[in-house]
C-alpha atoms as a PDB file:
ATOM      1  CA  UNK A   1       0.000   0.000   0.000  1.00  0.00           C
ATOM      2  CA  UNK A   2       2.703   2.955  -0.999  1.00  0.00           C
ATOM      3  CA  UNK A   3       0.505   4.839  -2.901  1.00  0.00           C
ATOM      4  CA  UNK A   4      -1.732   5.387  -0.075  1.00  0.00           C
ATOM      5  CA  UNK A   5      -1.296   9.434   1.264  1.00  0.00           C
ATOM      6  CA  UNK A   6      -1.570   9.431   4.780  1.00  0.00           C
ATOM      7  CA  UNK A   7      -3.285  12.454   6.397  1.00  0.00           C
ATOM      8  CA  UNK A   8      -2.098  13.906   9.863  1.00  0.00           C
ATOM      9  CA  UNK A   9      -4.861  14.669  12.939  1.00  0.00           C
ATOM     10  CA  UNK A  10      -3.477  18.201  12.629  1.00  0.00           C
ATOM     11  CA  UNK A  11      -4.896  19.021   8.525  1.00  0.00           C
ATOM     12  CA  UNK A  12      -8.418  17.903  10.945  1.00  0.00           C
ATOM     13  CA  UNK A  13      -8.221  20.147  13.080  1.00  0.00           C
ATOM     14  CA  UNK A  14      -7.242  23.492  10.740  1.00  0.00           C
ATOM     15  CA  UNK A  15     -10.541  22.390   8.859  1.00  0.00           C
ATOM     16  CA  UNK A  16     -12.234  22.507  12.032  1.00  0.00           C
ATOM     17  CA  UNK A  17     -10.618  26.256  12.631  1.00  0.00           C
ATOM     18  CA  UNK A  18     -12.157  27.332   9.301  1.00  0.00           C
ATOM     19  CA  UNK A  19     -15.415  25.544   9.699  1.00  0.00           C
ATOM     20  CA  UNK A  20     -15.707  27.151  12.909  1.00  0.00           C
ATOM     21  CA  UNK A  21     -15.069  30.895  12.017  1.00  0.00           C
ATOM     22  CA  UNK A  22     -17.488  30.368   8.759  1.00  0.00           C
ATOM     23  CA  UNK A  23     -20.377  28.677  11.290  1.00  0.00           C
ATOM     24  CA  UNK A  24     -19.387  32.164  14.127  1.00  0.00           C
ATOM     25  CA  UNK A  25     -19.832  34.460  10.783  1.00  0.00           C
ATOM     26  CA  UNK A  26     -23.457  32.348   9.655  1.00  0.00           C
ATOM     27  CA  UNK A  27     -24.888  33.356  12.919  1.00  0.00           C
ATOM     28  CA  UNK A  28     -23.061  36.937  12.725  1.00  0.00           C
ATOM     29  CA  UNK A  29     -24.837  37.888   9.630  1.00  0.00           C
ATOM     30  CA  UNK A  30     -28.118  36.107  10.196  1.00  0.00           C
ATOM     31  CA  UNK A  31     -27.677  37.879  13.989  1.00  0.00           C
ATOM     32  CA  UNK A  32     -26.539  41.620  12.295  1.00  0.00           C
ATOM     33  CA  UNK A  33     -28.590  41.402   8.508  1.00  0.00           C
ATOM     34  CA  UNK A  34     -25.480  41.660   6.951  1.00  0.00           C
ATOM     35  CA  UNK A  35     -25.325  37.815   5.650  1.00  0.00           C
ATOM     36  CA  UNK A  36     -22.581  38.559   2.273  1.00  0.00           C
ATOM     37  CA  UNK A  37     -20.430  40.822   4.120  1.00  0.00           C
ATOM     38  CA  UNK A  38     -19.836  38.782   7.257  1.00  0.00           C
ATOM     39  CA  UNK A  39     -19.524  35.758   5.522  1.00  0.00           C
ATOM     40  CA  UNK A  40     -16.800  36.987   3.562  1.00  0.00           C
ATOM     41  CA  UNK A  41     -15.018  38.364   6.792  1.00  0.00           C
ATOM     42  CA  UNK A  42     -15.287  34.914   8.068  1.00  0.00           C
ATOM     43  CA  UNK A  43     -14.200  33.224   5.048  1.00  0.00           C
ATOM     44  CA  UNK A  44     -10.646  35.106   5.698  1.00  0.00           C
ATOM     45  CA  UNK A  45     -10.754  34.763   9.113  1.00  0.00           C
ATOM     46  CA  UNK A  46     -11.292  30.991   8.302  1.00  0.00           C
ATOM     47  CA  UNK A  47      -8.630  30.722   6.047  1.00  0.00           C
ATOM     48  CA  UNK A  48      -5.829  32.641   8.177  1.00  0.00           C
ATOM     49  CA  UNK A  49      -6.727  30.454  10.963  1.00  0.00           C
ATOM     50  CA  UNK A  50      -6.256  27.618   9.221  1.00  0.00           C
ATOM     51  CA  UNK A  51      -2.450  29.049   8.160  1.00  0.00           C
ATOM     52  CA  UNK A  52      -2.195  29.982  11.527  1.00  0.00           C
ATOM     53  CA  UNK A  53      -2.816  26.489  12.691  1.00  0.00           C
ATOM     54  CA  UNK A  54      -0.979  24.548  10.205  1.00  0.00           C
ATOM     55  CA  UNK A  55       2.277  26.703  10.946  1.00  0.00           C
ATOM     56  CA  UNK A  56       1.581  26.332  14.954  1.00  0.00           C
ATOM     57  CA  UNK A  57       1.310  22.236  14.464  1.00  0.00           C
ATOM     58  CA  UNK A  58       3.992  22.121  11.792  1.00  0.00           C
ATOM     59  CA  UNK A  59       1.426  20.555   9.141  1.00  0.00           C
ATOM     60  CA  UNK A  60       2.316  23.073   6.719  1.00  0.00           C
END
């Protein structure tokens, strides 16, 4: 089985970091009426916390 790619816990767990901040920025907007904007805040929130992440763990 060598062509199998093995993922680490860590690649998890930065998903879970942007899934998180796009969920926080769902209930922002719905929360604020401002549903596009926010969203796209959280998408880039999302997204730098999942480089944060991946740098902290060493995944990167």
């Amino acid at each position: 089985m060598s062509g199998e790619v093995q993922t680490s816990k860590t690649t998890g767990v930065s998903g879970l970091v942007f899934v998180g901040c796009l969920l926080i920025g769902l209930a922002v907007g719905i929360l604020t009426g401002e549903m596009a904007v926010v969203l796209l805040a959280a998408l880039g929130f999302g997204f730098l916390g999942m480089a944060i992440v991946r740098l902290a763990t060493g995944a990167w």
